[in-house]
C-alpha atoms as a PDB file:
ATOM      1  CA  UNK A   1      -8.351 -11.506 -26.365  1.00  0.00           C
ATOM      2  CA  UNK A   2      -9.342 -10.422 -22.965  1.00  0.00           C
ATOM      3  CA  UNK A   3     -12.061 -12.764 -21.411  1.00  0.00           C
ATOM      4  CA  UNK A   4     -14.484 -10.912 -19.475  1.00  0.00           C
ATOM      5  CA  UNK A   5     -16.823 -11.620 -16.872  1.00  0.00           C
ATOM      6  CA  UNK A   6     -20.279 -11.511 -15.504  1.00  0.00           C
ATOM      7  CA  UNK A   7     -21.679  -8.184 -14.584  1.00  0.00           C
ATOM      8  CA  UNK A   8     -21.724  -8.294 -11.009  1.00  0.00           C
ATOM      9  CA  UNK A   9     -25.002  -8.095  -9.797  1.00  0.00           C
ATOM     10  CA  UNK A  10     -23.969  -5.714  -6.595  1.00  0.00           C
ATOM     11  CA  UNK A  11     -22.502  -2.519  -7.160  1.00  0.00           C
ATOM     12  CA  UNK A  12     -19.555  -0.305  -6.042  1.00  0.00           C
ATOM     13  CA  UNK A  13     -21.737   1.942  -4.376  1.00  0.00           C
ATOM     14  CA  UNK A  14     -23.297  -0.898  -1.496  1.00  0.00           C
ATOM     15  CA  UNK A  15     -21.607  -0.028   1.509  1.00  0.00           C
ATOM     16  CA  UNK A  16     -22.233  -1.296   4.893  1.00  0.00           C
ATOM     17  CA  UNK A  17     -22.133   2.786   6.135  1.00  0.00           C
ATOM     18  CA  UNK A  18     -25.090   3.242   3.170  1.00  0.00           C
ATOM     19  CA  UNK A  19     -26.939   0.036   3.989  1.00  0.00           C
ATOM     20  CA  UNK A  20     -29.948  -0.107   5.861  1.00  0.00           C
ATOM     21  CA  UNK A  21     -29.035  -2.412   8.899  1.00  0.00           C
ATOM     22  CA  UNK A  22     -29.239  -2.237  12.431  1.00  0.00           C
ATOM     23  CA  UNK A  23     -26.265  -0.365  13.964  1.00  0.00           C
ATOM     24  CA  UNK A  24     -25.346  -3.228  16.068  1.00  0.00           C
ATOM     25  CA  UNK A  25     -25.439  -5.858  13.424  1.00  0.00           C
ATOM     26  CA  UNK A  26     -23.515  -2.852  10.885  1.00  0.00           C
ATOM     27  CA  UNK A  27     -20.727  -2.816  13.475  1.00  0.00           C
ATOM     28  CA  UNK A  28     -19.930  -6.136  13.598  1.00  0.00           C
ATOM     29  CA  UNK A  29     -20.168  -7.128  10.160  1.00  0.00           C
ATOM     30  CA  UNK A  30     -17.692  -3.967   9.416  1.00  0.00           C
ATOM     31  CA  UNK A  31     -15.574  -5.816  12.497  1.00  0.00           C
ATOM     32  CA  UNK A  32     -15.560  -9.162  10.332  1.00  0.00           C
ATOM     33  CA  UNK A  33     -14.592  -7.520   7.030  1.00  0.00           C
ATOM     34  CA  UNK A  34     -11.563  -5.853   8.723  1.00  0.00           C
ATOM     35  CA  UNK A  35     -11.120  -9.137  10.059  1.00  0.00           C
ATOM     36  CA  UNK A  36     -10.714 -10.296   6.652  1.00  0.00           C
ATOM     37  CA  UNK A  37      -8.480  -7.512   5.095  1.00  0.00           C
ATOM     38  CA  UNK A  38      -5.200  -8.529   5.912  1.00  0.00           C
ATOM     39  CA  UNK A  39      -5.959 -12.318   4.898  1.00  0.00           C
ATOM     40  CA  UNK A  40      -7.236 -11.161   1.789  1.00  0.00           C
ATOM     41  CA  UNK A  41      -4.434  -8.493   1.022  1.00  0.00           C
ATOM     42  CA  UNK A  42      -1.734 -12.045   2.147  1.00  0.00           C
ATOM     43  CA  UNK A  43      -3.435 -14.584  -0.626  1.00  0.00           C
ATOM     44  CA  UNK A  44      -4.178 -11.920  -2.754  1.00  0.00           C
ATOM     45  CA  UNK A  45      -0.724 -10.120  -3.093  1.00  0.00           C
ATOM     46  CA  UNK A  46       0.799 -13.739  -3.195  1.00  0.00           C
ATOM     47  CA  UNK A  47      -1.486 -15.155  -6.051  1.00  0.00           C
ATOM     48  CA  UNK A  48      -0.521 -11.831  -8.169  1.00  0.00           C
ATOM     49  CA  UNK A  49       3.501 -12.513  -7.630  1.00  0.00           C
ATOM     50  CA  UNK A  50       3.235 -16.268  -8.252  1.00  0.00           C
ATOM     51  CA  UNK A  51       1.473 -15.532 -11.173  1.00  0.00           C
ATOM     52  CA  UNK A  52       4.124 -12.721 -12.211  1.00  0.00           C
ATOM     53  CA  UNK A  53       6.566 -15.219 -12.259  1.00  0.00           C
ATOM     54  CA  UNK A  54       4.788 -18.039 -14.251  1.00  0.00           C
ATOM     55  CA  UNK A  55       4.322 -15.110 -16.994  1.00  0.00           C
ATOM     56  CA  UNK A  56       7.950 -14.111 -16.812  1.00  0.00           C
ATOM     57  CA  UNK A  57       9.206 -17.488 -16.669  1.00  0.00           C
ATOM     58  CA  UNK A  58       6.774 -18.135 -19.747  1.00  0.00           C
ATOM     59  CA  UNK A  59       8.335 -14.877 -21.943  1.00  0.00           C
ATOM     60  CA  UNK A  60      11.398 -16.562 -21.148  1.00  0.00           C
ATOM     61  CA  UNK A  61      10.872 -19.925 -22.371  1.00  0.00           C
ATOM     62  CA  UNK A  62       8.630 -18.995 -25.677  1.00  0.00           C
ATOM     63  CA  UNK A  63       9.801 -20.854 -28.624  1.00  0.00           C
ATOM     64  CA  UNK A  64       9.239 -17.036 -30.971  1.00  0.00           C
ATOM     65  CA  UNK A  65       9.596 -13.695 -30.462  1.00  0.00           C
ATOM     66  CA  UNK A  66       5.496 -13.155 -31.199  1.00  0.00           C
ATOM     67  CA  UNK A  67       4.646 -15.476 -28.457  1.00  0.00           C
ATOM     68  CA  UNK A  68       7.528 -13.805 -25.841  1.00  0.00           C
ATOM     69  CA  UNK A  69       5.932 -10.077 -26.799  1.00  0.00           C
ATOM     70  CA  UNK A  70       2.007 -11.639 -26.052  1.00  0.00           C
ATOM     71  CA  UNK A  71       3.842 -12.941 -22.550  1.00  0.00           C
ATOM     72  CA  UNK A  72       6.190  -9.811 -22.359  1.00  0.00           C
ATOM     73  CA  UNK A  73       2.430  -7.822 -22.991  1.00  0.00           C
ATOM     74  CA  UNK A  74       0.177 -10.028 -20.099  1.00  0.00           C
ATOM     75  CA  UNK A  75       3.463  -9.153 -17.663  1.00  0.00           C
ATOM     76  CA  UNK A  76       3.235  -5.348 -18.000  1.00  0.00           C
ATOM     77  CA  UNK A  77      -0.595  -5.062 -17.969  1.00  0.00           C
ATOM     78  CA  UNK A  78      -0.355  -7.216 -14.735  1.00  0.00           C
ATOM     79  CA  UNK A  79       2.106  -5.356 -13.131  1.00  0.00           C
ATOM     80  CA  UNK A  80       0.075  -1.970 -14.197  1.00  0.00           C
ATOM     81  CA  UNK A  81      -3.221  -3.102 -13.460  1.00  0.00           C
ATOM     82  CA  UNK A  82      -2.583  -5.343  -9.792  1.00  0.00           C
ATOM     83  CA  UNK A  83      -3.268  -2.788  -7.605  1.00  0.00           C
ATOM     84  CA  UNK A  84      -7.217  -2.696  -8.755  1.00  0.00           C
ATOM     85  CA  UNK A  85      -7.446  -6.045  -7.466  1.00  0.00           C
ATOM     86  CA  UNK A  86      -7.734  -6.015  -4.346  1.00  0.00           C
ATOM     87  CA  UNK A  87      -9.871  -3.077  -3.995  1.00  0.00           C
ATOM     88  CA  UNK A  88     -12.108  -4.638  -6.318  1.00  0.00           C
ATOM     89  CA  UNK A  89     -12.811  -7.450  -4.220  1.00  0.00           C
ATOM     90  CA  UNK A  90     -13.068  -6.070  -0.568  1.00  0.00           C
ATOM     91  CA  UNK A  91     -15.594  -3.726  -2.541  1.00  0.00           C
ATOM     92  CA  UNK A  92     -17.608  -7.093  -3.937  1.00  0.00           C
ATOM     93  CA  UNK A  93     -17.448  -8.596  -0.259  1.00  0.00           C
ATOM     94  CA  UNK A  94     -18.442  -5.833   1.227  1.00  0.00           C
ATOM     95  CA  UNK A  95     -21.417  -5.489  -0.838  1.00  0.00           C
ATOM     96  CA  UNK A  96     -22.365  -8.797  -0.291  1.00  0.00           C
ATOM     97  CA  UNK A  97     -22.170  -8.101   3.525  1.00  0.00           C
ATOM     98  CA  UNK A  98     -24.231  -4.964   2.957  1.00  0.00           C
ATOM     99  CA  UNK A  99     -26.809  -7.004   1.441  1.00  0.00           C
ATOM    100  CA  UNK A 100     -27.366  -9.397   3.794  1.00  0.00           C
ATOM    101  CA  UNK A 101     -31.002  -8.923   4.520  1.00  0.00           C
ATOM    102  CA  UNK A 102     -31.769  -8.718   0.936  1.00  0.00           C
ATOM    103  CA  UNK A 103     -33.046 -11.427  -1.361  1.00  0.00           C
ATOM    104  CA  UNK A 104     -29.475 -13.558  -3.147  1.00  0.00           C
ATOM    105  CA  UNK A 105     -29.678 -15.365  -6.309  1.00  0.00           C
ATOM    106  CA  UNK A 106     -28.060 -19.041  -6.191  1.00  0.00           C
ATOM    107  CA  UNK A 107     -25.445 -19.262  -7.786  1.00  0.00           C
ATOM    108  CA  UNK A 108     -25.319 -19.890 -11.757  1.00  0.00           C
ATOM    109  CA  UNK A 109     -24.148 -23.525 -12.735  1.00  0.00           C
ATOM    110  CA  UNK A 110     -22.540 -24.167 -15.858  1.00  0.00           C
ATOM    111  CA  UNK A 111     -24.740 -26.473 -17.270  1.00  0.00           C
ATOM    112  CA  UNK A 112     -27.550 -23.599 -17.623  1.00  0.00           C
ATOM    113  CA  UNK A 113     -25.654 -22.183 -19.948  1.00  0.00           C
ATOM    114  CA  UNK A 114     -27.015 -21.551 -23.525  1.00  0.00           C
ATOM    115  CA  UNK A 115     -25.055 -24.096 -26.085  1.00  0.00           C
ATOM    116  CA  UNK A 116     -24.871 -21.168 -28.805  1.00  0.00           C
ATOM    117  CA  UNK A 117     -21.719 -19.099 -27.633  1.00  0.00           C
ATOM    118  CA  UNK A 118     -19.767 -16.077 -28.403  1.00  0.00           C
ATOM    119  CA  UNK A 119     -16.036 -16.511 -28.084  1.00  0.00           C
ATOM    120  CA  UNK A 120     -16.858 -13.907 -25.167  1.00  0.00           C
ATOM    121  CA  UNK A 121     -19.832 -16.414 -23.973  1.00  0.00           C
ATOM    122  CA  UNK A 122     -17.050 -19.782 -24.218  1.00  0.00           C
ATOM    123  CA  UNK A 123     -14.309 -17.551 -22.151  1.00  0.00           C
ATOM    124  CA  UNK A 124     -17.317 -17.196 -19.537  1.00  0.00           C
ATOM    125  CA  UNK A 125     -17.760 -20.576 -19.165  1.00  0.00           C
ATOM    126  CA  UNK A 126     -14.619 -21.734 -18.951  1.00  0.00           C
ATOM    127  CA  UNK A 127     -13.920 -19.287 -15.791  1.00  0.00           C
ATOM    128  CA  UNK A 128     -17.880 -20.653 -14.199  1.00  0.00           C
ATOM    129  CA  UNK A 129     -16.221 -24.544 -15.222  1.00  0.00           C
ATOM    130  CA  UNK A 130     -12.985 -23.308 -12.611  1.00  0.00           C
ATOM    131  CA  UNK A 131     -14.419 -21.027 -10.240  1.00  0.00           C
ATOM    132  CA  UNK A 132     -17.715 -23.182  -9.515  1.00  0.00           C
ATOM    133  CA  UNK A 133     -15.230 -26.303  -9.447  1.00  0.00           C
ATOM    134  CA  UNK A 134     -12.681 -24.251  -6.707  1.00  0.00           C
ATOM    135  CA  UNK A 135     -16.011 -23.457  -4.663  1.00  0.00           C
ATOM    136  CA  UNK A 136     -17.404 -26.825  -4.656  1.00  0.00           C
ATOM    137  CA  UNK A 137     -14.230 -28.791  -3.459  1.00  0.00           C
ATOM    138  CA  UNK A 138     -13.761 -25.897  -0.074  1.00  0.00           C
ATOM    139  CA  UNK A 139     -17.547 -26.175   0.295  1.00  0.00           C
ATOM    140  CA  UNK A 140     -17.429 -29.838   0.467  1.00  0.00           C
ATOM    141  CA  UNK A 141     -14.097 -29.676   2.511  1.00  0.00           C
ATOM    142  CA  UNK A 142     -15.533 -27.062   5.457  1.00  0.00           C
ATOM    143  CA  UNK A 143     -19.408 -28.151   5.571  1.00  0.00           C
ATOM    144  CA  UNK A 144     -19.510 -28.349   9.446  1.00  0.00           C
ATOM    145  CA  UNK A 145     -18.035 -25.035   9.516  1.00  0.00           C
ATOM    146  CA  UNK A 146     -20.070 -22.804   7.105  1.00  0.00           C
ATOM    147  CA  UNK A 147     -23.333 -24.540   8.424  1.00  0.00           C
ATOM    148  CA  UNK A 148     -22.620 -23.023  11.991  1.00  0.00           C
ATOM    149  CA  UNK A 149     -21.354 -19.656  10.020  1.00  0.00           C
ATOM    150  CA  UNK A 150     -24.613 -19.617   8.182  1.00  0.00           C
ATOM    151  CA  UNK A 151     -26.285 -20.243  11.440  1.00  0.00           C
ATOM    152  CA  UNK A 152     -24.649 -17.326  12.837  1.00  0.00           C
ATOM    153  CA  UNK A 153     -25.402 -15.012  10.064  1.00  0.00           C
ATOM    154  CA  UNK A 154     -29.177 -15.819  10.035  1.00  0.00           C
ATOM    155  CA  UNK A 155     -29.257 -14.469  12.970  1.00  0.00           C
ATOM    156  CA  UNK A 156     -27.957 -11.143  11.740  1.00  0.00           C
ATOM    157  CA  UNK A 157     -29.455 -11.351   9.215  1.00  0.00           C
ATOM    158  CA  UNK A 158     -33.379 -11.671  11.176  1.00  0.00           C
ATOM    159  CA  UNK A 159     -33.950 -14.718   8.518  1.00  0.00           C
ATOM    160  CA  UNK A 160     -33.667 -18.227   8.000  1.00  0.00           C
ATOM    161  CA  UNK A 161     -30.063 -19.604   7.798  1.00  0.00           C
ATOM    162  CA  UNK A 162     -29.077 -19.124   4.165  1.00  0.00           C
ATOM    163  CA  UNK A 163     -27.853 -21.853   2.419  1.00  0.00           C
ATOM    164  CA  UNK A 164     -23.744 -22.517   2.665  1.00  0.00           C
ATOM    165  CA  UNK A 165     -23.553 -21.646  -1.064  1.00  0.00           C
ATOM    166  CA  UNK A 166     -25.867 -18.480  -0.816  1.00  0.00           C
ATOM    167  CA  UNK A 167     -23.925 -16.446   2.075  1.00  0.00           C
ATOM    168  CA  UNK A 168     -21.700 -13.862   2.374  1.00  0.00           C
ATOM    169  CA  UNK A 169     -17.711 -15.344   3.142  1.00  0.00           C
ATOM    170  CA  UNK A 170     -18.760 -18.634   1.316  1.00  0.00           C
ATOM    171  CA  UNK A 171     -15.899 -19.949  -1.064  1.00  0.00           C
ATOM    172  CA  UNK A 172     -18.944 -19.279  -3.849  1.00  0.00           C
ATOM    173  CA  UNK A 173     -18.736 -15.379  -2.590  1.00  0.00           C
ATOM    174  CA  UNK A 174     -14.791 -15.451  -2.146  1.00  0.00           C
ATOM    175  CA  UNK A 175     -14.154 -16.890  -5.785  1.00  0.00           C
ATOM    176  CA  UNK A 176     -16.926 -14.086  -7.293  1.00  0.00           C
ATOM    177  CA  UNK A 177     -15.630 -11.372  -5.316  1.00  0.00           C
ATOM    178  CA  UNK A 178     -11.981 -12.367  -7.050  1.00  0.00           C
ATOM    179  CA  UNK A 179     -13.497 -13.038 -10.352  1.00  0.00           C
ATOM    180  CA  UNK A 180     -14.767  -8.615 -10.248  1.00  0.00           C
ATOM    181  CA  UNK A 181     -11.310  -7.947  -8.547  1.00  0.00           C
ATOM    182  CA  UNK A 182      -9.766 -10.137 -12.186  1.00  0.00           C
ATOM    183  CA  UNK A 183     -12.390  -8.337 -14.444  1.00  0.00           C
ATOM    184  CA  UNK A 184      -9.938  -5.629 -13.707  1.00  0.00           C
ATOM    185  CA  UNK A 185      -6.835  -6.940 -15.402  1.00  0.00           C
ATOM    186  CA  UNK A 186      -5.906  -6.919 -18.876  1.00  0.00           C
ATOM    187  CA  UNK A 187      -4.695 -10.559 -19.536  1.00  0.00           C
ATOM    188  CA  UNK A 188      -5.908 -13.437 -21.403  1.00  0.00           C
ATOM    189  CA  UNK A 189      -8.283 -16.301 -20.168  1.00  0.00           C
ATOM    190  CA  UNK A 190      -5.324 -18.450 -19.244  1.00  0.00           C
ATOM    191  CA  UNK A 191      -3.836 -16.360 -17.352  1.00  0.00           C
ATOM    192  CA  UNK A 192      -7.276 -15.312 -15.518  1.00  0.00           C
ATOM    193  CA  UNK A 193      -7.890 -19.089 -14.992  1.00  0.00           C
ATOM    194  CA  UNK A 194      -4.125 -19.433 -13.858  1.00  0.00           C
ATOM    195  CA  UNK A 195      -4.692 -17.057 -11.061  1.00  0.00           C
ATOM    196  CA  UNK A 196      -8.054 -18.720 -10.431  1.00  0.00           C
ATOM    197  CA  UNK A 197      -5.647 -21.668  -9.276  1.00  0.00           C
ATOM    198  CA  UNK A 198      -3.313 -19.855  -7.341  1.00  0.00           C
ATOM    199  CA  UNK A 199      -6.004 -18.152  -5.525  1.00  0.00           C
ATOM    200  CA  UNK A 200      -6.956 -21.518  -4.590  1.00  0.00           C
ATOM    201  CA  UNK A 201      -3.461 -22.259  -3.218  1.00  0.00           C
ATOM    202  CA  UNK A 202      -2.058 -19.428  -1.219  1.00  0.00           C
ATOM    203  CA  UNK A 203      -6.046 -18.231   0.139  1.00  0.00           C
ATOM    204  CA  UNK A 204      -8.360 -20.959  -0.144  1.00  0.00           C
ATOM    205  CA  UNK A 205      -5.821 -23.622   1.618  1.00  0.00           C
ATOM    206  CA  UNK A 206      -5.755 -21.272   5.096  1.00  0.00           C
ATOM    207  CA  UNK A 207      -9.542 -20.971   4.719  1.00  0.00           C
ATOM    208  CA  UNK A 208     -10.488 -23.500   7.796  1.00  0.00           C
ATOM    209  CA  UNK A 209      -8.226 -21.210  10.154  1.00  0.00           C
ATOM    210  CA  UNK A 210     -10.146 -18.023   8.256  1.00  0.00           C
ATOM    211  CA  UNK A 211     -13.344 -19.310   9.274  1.00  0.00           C
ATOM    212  CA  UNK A 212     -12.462 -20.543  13.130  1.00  0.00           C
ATOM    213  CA  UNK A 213     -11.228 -16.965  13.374  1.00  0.00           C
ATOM    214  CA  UNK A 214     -14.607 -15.808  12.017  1.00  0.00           C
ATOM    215  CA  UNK A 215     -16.221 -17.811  14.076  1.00  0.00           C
ATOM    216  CA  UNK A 216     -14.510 -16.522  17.515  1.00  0.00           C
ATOM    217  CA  UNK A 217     -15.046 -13.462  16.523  1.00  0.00           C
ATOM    218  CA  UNK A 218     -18.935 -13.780  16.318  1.00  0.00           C
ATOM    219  CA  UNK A 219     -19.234 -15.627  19.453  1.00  0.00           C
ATOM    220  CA  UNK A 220     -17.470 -12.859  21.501  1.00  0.00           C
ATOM    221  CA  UNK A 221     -19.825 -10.443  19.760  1.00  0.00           C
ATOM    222  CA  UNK A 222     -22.537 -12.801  21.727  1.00  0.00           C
ATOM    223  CA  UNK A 223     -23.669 -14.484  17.939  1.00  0.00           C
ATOM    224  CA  UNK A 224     -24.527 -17.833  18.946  1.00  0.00           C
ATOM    225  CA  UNK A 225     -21.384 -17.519  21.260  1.00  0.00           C
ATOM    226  CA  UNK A 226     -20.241 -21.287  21.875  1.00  0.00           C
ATOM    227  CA  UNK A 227     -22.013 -22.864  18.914  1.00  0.00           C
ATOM    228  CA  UNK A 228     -20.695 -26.145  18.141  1.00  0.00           C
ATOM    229  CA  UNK A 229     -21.843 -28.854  15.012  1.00  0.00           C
ATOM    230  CA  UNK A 230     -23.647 -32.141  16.685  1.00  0.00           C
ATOM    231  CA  UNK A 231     -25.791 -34.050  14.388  1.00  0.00           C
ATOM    232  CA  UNK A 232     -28.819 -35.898  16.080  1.00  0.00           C
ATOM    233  CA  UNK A 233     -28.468 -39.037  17.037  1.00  0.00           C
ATOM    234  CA  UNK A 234     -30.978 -41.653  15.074  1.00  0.00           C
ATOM    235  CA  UNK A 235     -31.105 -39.876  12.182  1.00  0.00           C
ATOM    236  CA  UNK A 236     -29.404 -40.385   8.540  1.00  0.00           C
ATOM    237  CA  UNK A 237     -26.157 -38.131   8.633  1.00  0.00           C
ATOM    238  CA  UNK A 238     -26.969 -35.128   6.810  1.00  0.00           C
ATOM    239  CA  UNK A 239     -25.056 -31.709   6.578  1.00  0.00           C
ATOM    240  CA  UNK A 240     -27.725 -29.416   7.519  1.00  0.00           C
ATOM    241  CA  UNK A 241     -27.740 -31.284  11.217  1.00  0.00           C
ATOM    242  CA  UNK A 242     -28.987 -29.413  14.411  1.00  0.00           C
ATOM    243  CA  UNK A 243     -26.488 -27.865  16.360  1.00  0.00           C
ATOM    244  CA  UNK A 244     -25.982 -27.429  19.998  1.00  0.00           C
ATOM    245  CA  UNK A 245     -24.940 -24.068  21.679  1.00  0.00           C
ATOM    246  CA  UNK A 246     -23.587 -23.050  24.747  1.00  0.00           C
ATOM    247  CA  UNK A 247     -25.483 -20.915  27.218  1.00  0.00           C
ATOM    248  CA  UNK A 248     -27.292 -17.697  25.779  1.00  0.00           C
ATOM    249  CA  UNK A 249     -25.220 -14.776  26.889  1.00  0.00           C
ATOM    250  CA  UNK A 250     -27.562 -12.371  28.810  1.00  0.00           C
ATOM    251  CA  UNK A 251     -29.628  -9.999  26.507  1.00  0.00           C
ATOM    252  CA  UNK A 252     -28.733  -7.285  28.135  1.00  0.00           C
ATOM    253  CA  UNK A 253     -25.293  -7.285  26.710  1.00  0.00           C
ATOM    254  CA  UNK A 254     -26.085  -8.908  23.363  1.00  0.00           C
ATOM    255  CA  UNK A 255     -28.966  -7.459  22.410  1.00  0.00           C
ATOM    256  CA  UNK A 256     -30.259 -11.174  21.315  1.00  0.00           C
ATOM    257  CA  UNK A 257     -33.205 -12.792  23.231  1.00  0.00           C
ATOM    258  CA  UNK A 258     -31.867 -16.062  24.858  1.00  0.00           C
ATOM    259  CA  UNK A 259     -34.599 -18.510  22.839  1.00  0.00           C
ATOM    260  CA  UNK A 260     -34.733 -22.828  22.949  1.00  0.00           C
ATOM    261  CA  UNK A 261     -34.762 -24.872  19.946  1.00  0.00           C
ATOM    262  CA  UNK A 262     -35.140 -28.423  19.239  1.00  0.00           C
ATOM    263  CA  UNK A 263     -31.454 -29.832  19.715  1.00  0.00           C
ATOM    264  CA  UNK A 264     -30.084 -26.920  21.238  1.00  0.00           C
ATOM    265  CA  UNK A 265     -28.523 -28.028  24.801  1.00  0.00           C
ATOM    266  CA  UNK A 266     -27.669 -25.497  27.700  1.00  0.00           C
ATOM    267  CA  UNK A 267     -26.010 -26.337  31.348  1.00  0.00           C
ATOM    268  CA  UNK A 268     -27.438 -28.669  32.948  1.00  0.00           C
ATOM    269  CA  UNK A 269     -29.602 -30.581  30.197  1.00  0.00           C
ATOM    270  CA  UNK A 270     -29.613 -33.419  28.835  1.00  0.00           C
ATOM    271  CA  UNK A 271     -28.841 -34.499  25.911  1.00  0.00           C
ATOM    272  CA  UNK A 272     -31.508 -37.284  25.187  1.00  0.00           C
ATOM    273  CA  UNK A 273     -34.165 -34.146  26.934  1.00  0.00           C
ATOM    274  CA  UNK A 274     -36.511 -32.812  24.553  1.00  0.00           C
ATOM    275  CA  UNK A 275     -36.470 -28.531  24.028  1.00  0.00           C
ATOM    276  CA  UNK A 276     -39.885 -27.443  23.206  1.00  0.00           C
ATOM    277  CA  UNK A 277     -40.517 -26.971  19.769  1.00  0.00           C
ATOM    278  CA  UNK A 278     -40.724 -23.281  18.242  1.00  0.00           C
ATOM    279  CA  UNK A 279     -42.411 -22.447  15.695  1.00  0.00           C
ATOM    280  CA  UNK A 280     -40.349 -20.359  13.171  1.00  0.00           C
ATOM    281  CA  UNK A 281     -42.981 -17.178  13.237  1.00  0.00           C
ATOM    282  CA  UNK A 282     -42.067 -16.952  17.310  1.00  0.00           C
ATOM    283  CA  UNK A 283     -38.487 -17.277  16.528  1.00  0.00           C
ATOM    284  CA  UNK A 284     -38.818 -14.663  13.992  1.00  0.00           C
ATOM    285  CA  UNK A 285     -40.190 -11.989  16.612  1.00  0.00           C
ATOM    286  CA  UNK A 286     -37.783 -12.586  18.990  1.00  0.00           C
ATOM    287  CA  UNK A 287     -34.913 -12.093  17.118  1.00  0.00           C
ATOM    288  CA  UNK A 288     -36.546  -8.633  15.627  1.00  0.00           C
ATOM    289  CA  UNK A 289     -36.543  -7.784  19.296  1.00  0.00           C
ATOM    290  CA  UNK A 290     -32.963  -8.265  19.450  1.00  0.00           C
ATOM    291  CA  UNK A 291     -32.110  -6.616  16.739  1.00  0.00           C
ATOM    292  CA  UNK A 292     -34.022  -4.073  17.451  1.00  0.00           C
ATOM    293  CA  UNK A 293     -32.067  -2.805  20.484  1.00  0.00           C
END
């Protein structure tokens, strides 16, 4: 039987051309998605041919002919569906990028799961147990860099920096946005949960460079440019640490107010002086007069 998954909660239809976003902050999101593209299509396209030839490899080993067709059967719906994948995917991302200054719901753990289960309920599980397990171990591996990416997007996003787990590009988003782009095949759980792995192994294992690339790319679109991770001194170590940045690039050419936060550093300061404190409200204003131009 066919696992399937949880309805998405974006649809097909939320574009970054339909969504309602400032043209400058449109454009470079649709910059970072292209950005994306080709590393997708790479880990992608390899995670579908590895897991081509476990299934072959599999039809040939079976110890009966019954078990060889159900292999023989996954193989041909794999090669017939694969080409949804992708598509599928880039569409999920890019939904999630369109949505970006619209309310997210955390992500669902496991263990809020109902105990009484469908076989369709169980198969659901089992790909949260894997998925939620994949995410975890890349968001634990890259927490320096998603805080400063998260840092970055609440800027263009004219809101509090969301929560590593909560943002668009997050290994939560990357393993949902495969998880819709799998919905699409017609293969059994362990072969959904096989590619779950793979995904893991030819995508998830470049994702550092993925996000240093992301993270170039923002800066020379004057987000945050120069933002680097440097947790307080005197304080417990925590992951949600304040940052300093570089110097503010000019409004004029990013259309972002230069503002000082506590912790933030420019040339020629200190970095035992003190930046006067403001207040979120004041932050908020400015950065709806940057986005505004």
């Amino acid at each position: 039987m066919v696992a399937s998954g949880a309805a998405p909660p974006f649809s097909a239809a939320d574009t970054l051309a339909s969504a309602a976003l400032p043209v400058r902050v449109r454009r470079i999101l649709e910059t970072l998605l292209a950005q994306l593209r080709p590393a997708l299509f790479r880990g992608v396209e390899a995670s579908l041919d590895a897991l081509e030839q476990d299934l072959s490899v599999s039809a040939n080993r079976a110890r009966s002919n019954e078990l060889q067709t159900a292999y023989l059967a996954h193989l041909q719906h794999l090669r017939r569906d694969r080409p949804q994948v992708l598509p599928t995917l880039l569409a999920r991302l890019e939904a999630e990028l369109a949505a970006l200054r619209s309310p997210r719901e955390p992500p669902r753990e496991a263990g809020a799961i109902p105990t009484v289960l469908t076989l369709v309920e169980d198969a659901v599980i089992d790909q949260d147990i894997v998925l939620q397990d994949i995410a975890r171990r890349h968001t634990g591996r890259h927490q320096e860099a998603l805080f400063l990416l998260s840092q970055r997007l609440g800027v263009l996003a004219g809101s509090p920096a969301p929560d590593e787990t909560r943002q668009p590009l997050s290994p939560h988003s990357l393993c949902q946005a495969l998880r819709a782009g799998v919905a699409r095949l017609e293969v059994d759980l362990t072969a959904q949960l096989q590619l779950y792995r793979l995904f893991e192994q030819h995508m998830l294992s470049g994702y550092g460079e993925l996000l240093d690339q992301i993270a170039q790319t923002l800066g020379r679109q004057g987000v945050l440019p120069g933002l680097v991770f440097a947790p307080q001194r005197g304080r417990a170590p925590v992951t949600r640490a304040t940052p300093d940045v570089a110097p503010a690039t000019p409004p004029g050419r990013t259309g972002l107010p230069p503002v000082d936060l506590p912790g933030w550093v420019r040339p020629g300061q200190s970095k035992r002086s003190t930046a006067p404190v403001v207040s979120f409200a004041s932050l908020q204003r400015l950065l709806s007069a940057g986005h505004a131009r």
